[in-house]
N, C-alpha and C. Protein backbone atom coordinates (compact mmCIF):
# COMPACT_ATOMS: atom_id res chain seq x y z
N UNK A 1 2.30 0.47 11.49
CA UNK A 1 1.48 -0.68 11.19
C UNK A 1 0.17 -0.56 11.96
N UNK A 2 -1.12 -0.92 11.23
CA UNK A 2 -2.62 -0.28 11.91
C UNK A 2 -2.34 -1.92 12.39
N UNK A 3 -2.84 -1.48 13.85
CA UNK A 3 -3.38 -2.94 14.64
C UNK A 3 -4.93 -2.93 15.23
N UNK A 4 -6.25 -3.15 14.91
CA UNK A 4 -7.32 -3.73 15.01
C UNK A 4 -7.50 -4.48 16.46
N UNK A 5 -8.04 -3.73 17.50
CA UNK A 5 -8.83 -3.93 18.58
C UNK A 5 -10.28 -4.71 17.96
N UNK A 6 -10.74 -6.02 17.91
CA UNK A 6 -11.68 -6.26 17.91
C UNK A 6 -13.16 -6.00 18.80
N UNK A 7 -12.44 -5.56 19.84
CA UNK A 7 -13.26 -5.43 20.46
C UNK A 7 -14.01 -3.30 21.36
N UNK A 8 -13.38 -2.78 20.60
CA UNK A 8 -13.42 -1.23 20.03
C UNK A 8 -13.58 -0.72 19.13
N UNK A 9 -13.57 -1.69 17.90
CA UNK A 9 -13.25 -0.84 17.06
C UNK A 9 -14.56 -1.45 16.01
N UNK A 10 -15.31 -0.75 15.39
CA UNK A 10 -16.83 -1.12 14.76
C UNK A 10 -16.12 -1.44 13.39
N UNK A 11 -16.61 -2.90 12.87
CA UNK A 11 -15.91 -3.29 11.29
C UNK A 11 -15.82 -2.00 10.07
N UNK A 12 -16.58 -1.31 10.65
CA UNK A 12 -17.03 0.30 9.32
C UNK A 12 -15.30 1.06 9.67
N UNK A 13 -15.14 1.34 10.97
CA UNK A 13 -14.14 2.05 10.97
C UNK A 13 -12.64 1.58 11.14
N UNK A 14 -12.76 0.05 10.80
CA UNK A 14 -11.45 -0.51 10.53
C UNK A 14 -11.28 -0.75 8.82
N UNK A 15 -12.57 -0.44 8.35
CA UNK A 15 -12.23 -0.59 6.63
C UNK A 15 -11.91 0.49 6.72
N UNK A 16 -12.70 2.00 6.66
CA UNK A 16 -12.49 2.70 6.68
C UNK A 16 -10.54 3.34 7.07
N UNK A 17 -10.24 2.29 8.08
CA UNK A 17 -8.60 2.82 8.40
C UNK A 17 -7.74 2.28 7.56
N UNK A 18 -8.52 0.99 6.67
CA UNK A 18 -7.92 -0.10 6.08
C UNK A 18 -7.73 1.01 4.71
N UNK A 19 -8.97 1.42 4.11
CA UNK A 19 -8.90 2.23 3.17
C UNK A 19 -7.91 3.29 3.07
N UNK A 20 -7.55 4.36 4.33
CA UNK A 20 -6.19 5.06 4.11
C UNK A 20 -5.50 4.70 4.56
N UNK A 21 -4.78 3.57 4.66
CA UNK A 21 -3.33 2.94 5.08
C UNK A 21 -3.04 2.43 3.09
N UNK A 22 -4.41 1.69 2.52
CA UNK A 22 -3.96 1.60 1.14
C UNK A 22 -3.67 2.96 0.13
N UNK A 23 -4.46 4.07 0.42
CA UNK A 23 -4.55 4.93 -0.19
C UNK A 23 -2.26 5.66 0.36
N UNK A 24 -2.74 5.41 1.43
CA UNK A 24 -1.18 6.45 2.00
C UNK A 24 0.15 5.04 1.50
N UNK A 25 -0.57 3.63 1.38
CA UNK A 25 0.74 3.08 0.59
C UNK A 25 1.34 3.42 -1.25
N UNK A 26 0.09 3.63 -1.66
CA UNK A 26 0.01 3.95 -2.89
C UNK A 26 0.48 5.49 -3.33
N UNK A 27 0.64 6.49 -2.41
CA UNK A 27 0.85 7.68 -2.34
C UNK A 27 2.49 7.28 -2.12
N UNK A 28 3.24 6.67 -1.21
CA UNK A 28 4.39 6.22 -1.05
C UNK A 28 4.99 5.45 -2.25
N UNK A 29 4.17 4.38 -3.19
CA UNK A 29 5.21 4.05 -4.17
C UNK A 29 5.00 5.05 -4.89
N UNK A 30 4.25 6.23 -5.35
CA UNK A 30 4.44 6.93 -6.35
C UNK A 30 5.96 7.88 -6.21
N UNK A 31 5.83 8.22 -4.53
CA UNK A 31 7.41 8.98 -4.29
C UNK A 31 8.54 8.03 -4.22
N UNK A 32 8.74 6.87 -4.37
CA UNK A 32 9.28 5.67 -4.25
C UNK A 32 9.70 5.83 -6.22
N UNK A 33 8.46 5.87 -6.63
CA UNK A 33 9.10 6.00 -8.24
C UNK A 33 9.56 7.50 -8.85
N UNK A 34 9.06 8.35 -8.04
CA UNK A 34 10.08 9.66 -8.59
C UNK A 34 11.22 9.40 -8.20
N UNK A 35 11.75 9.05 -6.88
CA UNK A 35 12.61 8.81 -6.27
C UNK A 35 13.66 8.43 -7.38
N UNK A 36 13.57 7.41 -7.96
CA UNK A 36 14.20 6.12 -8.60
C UNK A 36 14.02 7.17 -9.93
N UNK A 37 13.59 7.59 -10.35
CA UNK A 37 13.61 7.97 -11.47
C UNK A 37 14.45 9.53 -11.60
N UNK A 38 15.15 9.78 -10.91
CA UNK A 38 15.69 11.30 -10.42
C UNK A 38 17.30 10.99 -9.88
N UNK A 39 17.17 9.11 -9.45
CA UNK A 39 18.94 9.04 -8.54
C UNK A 39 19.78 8.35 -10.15
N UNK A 40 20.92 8.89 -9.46
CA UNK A 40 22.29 8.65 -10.49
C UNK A 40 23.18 7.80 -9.79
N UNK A 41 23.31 7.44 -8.46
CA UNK A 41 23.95 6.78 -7.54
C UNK A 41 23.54 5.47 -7.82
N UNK A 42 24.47 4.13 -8.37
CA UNK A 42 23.88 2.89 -8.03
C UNK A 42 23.77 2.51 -7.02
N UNK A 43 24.23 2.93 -5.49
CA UNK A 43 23.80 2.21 -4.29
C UNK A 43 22.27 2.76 -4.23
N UNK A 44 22.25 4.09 -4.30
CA UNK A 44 20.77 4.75 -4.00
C UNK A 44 19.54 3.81 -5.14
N UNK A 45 20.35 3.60 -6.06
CA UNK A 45 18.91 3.05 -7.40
C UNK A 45 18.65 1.94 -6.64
N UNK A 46 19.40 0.92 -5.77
CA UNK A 46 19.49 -0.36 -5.68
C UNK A 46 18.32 0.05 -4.01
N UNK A 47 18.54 0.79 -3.48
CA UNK A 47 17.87 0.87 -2.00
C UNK A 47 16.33 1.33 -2.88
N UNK A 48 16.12 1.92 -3.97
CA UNK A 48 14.82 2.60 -4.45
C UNK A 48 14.07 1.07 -4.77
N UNK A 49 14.78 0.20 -5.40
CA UNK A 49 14.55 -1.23 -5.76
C UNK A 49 14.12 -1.92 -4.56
N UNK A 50 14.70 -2.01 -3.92
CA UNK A 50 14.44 -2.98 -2.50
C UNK A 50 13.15 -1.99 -1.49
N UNK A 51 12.95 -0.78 -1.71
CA UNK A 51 12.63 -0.27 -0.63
C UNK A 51 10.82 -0.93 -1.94
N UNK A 52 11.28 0.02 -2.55
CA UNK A 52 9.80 -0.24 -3.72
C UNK A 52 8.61 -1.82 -3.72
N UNK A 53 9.75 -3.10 -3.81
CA UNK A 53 9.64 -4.40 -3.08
C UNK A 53 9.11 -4.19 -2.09
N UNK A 54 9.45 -3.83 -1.13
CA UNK A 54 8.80 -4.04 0.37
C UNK A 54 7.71 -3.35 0.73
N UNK A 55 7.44 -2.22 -0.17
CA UNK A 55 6.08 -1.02 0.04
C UNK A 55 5.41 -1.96 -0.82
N UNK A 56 5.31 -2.86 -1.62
CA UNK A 56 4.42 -3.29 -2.85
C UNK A 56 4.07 -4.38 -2.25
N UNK A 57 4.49 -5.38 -1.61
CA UNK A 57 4.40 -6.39 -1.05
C UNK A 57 3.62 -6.02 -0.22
N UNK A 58 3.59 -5.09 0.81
CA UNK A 58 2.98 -4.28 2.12
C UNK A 58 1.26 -4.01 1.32
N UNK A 59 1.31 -3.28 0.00
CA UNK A 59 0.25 -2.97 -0.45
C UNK A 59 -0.50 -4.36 -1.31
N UNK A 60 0.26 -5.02 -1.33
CA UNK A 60 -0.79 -6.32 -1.66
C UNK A 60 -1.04 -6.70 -0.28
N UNK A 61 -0.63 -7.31 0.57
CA UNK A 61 -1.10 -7.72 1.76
C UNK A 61 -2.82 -7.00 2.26
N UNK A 62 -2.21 -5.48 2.12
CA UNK A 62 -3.58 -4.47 2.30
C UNK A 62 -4.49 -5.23 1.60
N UNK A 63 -4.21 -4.78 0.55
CA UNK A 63 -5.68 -5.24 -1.04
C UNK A 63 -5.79 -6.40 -0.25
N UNK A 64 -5.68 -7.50 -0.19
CA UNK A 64 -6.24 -8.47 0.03
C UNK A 64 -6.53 -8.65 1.30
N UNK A 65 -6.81 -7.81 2.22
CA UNK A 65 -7.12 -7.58 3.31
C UNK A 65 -8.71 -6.89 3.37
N UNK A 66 -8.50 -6.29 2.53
CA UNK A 66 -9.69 -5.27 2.50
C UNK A 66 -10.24 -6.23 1.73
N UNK A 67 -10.17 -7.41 0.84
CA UNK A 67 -10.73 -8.08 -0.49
C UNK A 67 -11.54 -8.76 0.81
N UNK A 68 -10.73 -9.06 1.99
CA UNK A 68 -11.39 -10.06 3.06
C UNK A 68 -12.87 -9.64 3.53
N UNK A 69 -12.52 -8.28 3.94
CA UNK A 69 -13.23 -7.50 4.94
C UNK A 69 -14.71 -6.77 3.59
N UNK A 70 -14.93 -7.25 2.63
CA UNK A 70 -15.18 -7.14 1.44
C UNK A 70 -15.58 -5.26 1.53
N UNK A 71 -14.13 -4.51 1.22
CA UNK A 71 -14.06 -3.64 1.49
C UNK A 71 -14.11 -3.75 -0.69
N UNK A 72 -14.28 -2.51 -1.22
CA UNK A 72 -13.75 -1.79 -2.34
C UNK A 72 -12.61 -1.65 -2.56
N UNK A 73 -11.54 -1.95 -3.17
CA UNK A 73 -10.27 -1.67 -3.25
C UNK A 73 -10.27 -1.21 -4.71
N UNK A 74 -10.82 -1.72 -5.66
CA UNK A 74 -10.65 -1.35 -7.17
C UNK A 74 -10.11 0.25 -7.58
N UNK A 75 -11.10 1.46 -7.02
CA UNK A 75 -9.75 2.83 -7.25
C UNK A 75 -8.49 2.80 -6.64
N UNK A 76 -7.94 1.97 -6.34
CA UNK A 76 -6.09 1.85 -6.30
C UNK A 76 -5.63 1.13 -7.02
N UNK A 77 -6.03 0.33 -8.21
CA UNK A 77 -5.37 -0.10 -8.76
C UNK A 77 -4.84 -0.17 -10.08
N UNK A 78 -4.01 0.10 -10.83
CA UNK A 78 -3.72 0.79 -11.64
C UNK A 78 -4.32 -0.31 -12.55
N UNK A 79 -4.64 -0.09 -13.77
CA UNK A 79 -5.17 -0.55 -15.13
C UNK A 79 -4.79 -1.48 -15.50
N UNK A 80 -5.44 -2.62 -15.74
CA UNK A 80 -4.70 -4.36 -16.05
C UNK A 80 -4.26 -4.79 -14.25
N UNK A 81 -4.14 -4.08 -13.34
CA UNK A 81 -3.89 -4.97 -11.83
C UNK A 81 -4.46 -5.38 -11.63
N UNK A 82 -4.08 -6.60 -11.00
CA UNK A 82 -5.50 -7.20 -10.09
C UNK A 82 -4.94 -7.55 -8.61
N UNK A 83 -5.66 -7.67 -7.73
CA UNK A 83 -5.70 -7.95 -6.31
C UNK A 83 -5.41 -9.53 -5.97
């Protein structure tokens, strides 16, 4: 979890960290959906479900973090999403 020193850290290079924490969550649900799309185990499908929830939730929090910091977020989001 990135934690923000206000007082070290210049607003450029906390978007900037903000930007690959969204980029490296979005890289995670994509292995999150091969994942799920490859298991035959219903306990494993059911942990791909819950884990997928909690990375997506994590990556809206981001987006609208960066929406704050009026960072760019629009190349992460897939087609028809919105923030």
């Amino acid at each position: 979890m990135l934690q923000f020193s206000k007082r070290t850290r210049e607003p450029e290079d906390e978007t900037l960290e903000l930007i690959e924490e969204i980029r490296n969550t979005r890289e995670r649900l994509t292995r999150i959906d091969r994942w799920f799309a490859l298991e035959d185990d219903e306990d494993l499908i059911d942990a791909c479900i819950y884990e997928r929830e909690a990375v997506c939730a994590r990556y809206r929090y981001l987006l609208k973090k960066a929406q704050s910091l009026g960072a760019s977020f629009e190349p992460f989001l897939e087609a028809g999403e919105k923030a």
